[in-house]
Protein backbone atom coordinates (compact mmCIF):
# COMPACT_ATOMS: atom_id res chain seq x y z
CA UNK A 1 -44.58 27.25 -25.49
CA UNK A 2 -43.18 25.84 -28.78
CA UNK A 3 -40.97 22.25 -28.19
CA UNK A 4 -37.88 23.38 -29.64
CA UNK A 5 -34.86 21.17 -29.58
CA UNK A 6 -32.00 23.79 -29.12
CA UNK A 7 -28.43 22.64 -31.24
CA UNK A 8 -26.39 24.70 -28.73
CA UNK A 9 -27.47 23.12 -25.60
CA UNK A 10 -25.11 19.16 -26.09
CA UNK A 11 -22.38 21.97 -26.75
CA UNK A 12 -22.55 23.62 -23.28
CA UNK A 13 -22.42 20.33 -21.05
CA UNK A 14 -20.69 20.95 -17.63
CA UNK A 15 -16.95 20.96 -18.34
CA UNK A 16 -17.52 20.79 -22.05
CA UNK A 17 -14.20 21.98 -23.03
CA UNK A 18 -10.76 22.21 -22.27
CA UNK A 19 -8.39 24.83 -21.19
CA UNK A 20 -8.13 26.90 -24.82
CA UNK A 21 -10.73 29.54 -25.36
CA UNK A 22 -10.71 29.17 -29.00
CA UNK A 23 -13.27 26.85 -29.34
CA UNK A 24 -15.78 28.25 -26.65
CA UNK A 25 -16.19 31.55 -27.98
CA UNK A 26 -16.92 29.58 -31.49
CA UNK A 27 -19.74 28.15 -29.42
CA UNK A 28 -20.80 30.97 -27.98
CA UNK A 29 -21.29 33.04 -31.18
CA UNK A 30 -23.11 29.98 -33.03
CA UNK A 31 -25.18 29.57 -29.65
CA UNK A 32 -26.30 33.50 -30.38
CA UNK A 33 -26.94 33.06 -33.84
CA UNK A 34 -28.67 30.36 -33.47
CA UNK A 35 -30.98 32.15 -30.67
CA UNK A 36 -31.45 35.43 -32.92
CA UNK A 37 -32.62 33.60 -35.61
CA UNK A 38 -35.24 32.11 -33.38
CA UNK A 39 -35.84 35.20 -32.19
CA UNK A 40 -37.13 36.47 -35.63
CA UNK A 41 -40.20 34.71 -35.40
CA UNK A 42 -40.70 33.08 -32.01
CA UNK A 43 -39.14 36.20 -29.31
CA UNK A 44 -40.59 34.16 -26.66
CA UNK A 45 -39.02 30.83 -27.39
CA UNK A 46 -35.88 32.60 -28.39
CA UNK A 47 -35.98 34.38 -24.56
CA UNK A 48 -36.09 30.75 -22.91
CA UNK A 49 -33.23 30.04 -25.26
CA UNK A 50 -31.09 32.64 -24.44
CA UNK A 51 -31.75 32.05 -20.25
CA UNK A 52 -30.99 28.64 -21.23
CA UNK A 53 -27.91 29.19 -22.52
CA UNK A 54 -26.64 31.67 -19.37
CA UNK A 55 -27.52 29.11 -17.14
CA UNK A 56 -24.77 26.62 -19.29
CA UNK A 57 -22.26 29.64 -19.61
CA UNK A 58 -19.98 29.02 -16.42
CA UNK A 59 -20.50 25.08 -15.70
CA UNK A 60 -19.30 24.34 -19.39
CA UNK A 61 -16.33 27.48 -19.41
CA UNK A 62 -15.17 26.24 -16.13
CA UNK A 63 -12.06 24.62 -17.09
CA UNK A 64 -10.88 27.10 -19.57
CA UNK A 65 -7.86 29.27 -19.25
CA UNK A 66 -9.63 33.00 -19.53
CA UNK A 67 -6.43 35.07 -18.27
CA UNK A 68 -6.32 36.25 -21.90
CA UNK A 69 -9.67 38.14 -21.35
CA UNK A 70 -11.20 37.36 -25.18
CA UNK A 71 -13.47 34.68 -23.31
CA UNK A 72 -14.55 37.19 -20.66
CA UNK A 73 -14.80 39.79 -23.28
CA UNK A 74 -17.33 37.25 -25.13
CA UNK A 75 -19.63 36.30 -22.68
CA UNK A 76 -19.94 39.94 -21.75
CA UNK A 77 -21.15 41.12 -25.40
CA UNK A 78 -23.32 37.52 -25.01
CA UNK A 79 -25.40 38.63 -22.28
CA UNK A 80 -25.29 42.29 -23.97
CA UNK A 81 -27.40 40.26 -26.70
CA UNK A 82 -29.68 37.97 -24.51
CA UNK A 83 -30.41 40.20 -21.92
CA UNK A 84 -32.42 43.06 -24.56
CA UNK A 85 -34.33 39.11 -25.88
CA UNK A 86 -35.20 38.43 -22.30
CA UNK A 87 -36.65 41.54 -21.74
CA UNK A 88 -38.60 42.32 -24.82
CA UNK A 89 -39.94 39.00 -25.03
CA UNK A 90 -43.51 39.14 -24.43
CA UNK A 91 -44.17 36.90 -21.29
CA UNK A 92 -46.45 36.37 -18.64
CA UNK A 93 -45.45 37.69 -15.41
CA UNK A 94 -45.65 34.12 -13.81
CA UNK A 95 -43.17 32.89 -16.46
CA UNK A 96 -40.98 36.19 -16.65
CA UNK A 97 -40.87 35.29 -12.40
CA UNK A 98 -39.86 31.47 -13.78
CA UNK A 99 -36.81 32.95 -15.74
CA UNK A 100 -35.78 35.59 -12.95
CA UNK A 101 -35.71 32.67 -10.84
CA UNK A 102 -33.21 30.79 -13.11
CA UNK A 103 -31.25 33.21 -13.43
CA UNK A 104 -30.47 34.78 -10.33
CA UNK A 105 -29.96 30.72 -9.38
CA UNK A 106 -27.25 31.18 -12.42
CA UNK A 107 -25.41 33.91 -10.73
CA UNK A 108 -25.18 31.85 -7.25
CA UNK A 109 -23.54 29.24 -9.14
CA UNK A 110 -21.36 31.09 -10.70
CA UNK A 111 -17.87 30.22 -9.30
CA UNK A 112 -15.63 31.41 -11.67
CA UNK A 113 -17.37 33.84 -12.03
CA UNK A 114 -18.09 34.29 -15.78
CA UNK A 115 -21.28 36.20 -16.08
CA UNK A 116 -21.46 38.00 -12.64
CA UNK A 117 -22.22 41.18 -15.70
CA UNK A 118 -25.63 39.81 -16.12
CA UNK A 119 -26.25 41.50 -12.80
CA UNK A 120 -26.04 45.08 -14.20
CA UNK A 121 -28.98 44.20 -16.31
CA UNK A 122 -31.80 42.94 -13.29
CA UNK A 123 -33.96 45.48 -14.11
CA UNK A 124 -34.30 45.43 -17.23
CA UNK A 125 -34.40 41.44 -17.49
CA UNK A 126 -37.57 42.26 -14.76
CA UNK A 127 -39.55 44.24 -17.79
CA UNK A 128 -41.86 46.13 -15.00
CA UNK A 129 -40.79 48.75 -12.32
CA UNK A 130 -43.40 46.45 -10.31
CA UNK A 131 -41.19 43.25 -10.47
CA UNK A 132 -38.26 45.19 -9.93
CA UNK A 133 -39.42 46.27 -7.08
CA UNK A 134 -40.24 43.47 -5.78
CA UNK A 135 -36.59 42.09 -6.39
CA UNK A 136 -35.06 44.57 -5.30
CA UNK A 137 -36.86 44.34 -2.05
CA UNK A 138 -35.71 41.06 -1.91
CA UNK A 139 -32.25 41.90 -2.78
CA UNK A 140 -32.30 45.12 -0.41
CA UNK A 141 -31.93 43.47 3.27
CA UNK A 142 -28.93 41.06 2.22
CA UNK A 143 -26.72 44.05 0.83
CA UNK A 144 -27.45 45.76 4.42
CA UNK A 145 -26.52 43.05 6.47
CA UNK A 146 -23.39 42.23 4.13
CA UNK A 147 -22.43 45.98 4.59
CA UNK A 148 -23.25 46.00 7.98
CA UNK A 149 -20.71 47.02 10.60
CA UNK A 150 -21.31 44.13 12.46
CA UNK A 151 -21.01 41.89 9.77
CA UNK A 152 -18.11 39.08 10.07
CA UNK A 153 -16.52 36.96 7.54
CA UNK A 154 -16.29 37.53 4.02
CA UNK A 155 -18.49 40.73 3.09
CA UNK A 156 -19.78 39.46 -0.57
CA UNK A 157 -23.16 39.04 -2.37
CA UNK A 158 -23.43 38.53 -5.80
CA UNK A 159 -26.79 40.00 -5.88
CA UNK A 160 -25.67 43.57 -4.82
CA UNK A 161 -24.94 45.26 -8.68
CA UNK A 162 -28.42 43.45 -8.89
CA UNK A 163 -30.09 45.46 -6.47
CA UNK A 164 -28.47 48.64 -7.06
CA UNK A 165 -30.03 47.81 -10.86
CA UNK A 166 -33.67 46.59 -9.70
CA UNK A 167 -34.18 49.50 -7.57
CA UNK A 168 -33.12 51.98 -10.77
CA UNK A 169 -35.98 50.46 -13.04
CA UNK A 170 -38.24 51.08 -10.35
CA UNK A 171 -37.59 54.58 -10.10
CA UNK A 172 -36.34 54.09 -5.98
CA UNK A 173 -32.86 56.87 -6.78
CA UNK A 174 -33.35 58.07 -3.48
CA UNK A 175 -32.58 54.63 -1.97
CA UNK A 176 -29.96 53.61 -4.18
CA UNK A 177 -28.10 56.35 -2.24
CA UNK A 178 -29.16 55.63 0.62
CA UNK A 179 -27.66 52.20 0.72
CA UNK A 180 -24.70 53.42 -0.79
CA UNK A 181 -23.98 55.29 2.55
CA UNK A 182 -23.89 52.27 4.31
CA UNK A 183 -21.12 50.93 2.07
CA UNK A 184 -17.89 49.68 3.57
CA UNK A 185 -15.62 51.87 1.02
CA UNK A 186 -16.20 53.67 -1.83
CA UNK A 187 -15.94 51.40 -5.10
CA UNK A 188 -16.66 52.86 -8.52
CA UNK A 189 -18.63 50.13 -9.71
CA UNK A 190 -21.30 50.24 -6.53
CA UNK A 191 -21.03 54.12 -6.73
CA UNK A 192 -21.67 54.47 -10.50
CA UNK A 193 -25.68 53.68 -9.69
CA UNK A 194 -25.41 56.40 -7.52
CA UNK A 195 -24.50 59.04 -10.49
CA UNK A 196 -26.71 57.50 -12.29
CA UNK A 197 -29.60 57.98 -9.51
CA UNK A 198 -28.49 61.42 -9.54
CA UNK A 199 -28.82 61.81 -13.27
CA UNK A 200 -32.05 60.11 -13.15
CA UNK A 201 -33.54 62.69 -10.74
CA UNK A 202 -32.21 65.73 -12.70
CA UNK A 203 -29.39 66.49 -10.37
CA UNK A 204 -26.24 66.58 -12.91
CA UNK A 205 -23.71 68.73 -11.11
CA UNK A 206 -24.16 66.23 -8.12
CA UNK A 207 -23.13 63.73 -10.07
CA UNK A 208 -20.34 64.87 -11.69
CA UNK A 209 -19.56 65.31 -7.78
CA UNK A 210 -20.67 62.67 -6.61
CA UNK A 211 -18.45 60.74 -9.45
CA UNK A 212 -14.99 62.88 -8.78
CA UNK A 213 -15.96 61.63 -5.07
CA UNK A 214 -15.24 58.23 -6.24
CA UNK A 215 -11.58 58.76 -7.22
CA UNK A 216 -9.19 56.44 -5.46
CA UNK A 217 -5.73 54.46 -5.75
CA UNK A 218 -7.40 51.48 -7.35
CA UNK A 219 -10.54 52.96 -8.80
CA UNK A 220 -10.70 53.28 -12.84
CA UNK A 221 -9.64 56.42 -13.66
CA UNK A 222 -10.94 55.95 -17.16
CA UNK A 223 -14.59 55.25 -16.56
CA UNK A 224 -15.17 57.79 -13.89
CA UNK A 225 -14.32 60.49 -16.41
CA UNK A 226 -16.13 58.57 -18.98
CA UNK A 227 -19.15 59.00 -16.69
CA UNK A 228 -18.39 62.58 -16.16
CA UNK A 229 -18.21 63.75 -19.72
CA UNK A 230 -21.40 61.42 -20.75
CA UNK A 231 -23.46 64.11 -18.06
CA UNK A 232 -21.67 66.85 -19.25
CA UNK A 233 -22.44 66.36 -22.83
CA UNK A 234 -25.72 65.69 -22.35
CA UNK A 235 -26.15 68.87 -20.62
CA UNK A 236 -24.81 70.97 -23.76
CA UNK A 237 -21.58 71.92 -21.79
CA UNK A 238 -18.74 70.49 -24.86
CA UNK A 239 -15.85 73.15 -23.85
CA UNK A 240 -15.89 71.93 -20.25
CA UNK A 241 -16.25 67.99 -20.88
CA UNK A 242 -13.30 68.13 -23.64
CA UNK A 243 -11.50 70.48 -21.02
CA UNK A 244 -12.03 67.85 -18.13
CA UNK A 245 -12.58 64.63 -19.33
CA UNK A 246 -12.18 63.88 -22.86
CA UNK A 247 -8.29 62.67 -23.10
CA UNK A 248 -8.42 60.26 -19.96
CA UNK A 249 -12.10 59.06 -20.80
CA UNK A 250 -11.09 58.20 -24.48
CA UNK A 251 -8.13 56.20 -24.09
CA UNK A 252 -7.75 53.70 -26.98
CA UNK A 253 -5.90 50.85 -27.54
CA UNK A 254 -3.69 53.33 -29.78
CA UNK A 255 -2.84 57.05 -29.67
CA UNK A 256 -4.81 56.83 -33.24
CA UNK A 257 -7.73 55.04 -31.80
CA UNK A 258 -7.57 57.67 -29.03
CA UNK A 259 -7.09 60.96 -31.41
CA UNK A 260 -10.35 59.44 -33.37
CA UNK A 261 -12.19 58.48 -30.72
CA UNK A 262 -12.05 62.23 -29.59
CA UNK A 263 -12.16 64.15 -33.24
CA UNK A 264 -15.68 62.12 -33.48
CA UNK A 265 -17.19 62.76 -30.33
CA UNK A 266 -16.60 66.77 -30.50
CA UNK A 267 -16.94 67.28 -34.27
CA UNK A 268 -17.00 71.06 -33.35
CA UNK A 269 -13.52 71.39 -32.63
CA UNK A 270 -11.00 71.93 -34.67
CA UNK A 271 -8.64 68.89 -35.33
CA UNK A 272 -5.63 70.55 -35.71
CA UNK A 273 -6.58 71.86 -31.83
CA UNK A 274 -6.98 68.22 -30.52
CA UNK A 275 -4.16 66.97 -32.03
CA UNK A 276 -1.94 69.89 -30.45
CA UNK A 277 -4.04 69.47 -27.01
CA UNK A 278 -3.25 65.35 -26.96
CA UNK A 279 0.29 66.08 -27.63
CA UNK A 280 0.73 68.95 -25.19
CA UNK A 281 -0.88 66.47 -22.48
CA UNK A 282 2.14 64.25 -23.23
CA UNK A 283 5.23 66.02 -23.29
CA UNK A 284 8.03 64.12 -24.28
CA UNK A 285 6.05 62.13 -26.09
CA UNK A 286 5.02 64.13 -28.76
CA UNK A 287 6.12 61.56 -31.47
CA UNK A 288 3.73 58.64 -30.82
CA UNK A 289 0.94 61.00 -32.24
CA UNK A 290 2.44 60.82 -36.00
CA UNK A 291 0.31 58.47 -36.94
CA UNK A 292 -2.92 60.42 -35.53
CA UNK A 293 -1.59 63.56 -37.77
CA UNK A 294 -0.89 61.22 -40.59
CA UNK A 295 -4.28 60.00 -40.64
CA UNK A 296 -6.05 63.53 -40.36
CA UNK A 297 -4.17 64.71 -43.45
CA UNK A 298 -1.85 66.39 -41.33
CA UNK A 299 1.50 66.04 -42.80
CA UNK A 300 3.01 69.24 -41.78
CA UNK A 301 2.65 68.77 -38.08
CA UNK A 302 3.20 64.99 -38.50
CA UNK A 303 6.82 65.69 -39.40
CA UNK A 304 6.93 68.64 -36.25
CA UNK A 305 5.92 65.62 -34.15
CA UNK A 306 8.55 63.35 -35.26
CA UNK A 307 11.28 65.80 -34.92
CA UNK A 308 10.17 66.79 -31.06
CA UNK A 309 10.45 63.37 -29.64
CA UNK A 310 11.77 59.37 -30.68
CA UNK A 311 9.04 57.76 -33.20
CA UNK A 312 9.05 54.45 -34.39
CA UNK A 313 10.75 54.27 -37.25
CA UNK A 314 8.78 51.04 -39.09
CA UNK A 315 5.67 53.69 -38.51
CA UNK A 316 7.77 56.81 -40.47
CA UNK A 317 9.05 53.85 -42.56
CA UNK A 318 5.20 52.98 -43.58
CA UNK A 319 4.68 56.30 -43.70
CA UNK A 320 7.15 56.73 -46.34
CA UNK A 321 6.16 53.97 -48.62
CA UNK A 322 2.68 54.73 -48.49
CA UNK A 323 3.20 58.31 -49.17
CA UNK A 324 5.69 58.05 -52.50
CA UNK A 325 3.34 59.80 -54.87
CA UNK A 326 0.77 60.94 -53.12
CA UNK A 327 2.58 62.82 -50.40
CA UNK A 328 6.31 63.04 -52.05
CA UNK A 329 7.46 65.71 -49.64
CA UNK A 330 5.51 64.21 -47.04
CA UNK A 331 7.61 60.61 -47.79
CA UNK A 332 10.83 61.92 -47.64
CA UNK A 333 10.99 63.17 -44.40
CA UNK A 334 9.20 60.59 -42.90
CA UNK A 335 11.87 58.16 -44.43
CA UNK A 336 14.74 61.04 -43.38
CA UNK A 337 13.09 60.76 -39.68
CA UNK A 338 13.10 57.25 -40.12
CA UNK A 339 16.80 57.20 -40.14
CA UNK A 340 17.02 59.83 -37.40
CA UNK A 341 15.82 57.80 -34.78
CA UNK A 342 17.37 54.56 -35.77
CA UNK A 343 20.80 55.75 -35.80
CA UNK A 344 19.17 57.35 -32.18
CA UNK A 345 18.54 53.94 -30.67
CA UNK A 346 15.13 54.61 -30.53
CA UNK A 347 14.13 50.84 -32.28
CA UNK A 348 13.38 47.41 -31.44
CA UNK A 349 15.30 44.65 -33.08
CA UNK A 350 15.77 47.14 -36.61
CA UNK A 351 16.91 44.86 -39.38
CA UNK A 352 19.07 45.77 -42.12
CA UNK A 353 16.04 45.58 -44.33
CA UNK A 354 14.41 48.26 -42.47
CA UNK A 355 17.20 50.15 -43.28
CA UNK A 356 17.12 49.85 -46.72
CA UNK A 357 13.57 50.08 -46.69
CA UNK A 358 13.98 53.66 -45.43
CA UNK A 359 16.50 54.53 -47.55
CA UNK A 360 14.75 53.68 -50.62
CA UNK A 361 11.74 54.94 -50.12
CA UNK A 362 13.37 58.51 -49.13
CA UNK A 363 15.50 57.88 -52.12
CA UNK A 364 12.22 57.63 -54.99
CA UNK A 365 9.57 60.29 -52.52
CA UNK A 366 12.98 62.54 -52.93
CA UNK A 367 13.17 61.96 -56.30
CA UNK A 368 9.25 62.34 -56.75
CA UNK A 369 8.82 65.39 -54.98
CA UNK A 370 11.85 66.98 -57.35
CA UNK A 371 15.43 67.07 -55.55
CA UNK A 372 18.56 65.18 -57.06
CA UNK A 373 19.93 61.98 -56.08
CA UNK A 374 22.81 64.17 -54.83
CA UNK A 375 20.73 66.00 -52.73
CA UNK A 376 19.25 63.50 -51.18
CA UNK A 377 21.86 61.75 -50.13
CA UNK A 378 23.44 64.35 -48.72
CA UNK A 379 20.25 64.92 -46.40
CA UNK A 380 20.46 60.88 -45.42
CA UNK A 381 24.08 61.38 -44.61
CA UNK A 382 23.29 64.23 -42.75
CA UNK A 383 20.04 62.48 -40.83
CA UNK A 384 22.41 59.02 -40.07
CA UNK A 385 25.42 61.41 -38.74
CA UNK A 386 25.45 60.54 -34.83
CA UNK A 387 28.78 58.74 -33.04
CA UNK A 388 26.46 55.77 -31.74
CA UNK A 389 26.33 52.44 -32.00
CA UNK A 390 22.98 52.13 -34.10
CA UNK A 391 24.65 54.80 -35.85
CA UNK A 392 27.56 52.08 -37.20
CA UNK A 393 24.96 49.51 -38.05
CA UNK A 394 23.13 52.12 -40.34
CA UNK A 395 25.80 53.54 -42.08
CA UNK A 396 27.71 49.95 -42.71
CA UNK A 397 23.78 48.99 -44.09
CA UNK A 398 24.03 52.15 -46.03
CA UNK A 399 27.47 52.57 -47.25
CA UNK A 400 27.32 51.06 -50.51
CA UNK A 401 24.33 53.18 -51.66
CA UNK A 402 25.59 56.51 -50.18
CA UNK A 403 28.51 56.84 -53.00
CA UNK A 404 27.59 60.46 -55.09
């Protein structure tokens, strides 16, 4: 092989850095690019590179403060990227063995642990059913004594999502489970290579099963019906997957990233339809799916949405700006809603600049779409005119302007 000197590797020294995670995940991305680029030309020098750097990972992060989760979240889409150069590279089987060896020596180490993820990926890093066989025969007896009822002590082994995965590249579903029977309790992420065994074989309705099955208090609600809609799409059946599974397997960071996430994966529904469905799945909440019918074009049912429940008003207020000429009507009563809610208490730390942001841009999307000043105003007054406390900061904000 190629004597390469690697730049990343005097970067990644045990204890290399301190407690902040912003400069480890700097090191971690120029680590990658620096291995891709190898990879270009050299796949199997760029493969000893990349098991290089996961065997640095978690002696160098050791010391830094991850409760954030952007430094997990980094070394998991790291080994998403070395693990497919592993694999592909085109090794010998006696040095393909070398790197397995390495590795799995990586993931005893691991105290933190930091990249206990790269055992989801055994098989694959094993390139041949044959060698991950042969792991997972070696992997095999220590999960059964560890679940054993006779077992005492702590009942871990961080080799166990590697067995489940070695004995799915070699094709052994029926054993997979097999030795999830002998499991202590059901846990989602042991019991997930069991659907996917299931899949594997043909048998989809038992895993849909076999994944409801796995429903407890602590289990993650989110990726079982992920996993459920995944087998139910791929089987053609769309009305029963969005019926079952798509609103709690799509959940976004936002209702908006939510409402997209679901408009793209079942393009043959009708948007108006999901929207309606998401907001009829949340009732009393209706209003924090404005901006979802905002960004579909759908201005009409945006407003109905505002008016059912408390929206945040810096959203209508956005809403309003951005919508001045396009969307004049549109504008207006976002900005009218605006007002609603504030003088409704339903705002965090409002300023009076928020209320004269409203105001005005009701005031020119009124004035765009055709009414009179008098008009207007009359509709603010009416929108602000609630005996509460918000409803005195708004109207002393406001009563200058509000003279006809």
């Amino acid at each position: 092989m190629t004597t390469y000197k690697w730049q990343f590797v005097p970067r990644f020294r045990r204890h290399a850095f301190g407690w902040q995670s912003d400069k480890p995940i700097q090191r971690i991305k120029e680590a990658l690019i620096e291995i891709k680029l190898v990879a270009k030309k050299e796949p199997v020098l760029a493969a000893e590179g990349a098991v290089l750097l996961i065997e640095k990972i978690s002696p160098a992060l050791e010391q830094v403060d991850s409760s954030s989760g952007a430094l997990g979240s980094t070394v998991n889409r790291a080994i998403e990227t070395l693990v497919p150069i592993i694999s592909k590279a085109p090794a010998t089987p006696e040095l393909r063995e070398r790197w397995l060896q390495r590795l799995w020596q990586a993931l005893q180490d691991d105290q933190m642990p930091y990249i206990e993820y790269l055992g989801d990926f055994w098989g694959e890093l094993c390139g041949t059913t044959e060698m991950a066989s042969r792991w997972a025969d070696e992997f095999l007896p220590v999960v059964e004594q560890v679940w054993s009822p006779n077992a005492v002590g702590h009942r871990h082994f961080c080799g166990i999502s590697a067995c489940f995965s070695a004995l799915y590249a070699a094709g052994r579903h029926q054993e997979i489970l097999a030795l999830l029977e002998k499991a202590p309790f059901k846990w989602w992420w042991d019991r997930r290579w069991g659907v996917k065994a299931l899949v594997a074989w043909g048998k989809k309705a038992e895993a849909v099963r076999y994944a409801e099955e796995s429903k407890g208090l602590n289990s993650p609600a989110s990726e079982i019906a992920k996993a459920c809609e995944d087998i139910l799409l791929s089987s053609g059946l769309y009305e029963e997957a969005y019926q079952r599974y798509a609103f709690e397997a799509n959940q976004g960071s936002t209702n908006l990233n939510t409402f997209r996430a679901i408009v793209k994966k079942y393009p043959h529904k009708n948007v108006e339809d999901i929207l309606r469905d998401l907001a009829a799945s949340q009732p009393g909440s209706e209003g924090k799916w404005f901006a979802a019918a905002k960004d579909a074009g759908l201005f009409e049912q945006a407003i109905e949405l505002a008016k059912r429940s408390p929206t945040d008003p810096r959203t209508l207020i956005r809403a309003a700006r951005d919508y001045l000429e396009k969307q004049p009507g549109f504008a207006c009563s976002s900005g009218l809603m605006a007002l609603h809610w504030m003088v409704r208490g339903h705002s965090y730390d409002i300023t009076p600049g928020d209320v004269l942001a409203a105001y005005r841009s009701t005031l020119e999307a009124a004035q765009n779409s055709g009414m009179t000043e008098v008009q207007i105003k009359a509709k603010i007054q009416e929108a602000i005119a609630t005996p509460t406390a918000s409803n005195s900061f708004v109207s002393s904000v406001l009563k200058p302007y509000l003279t006809v």
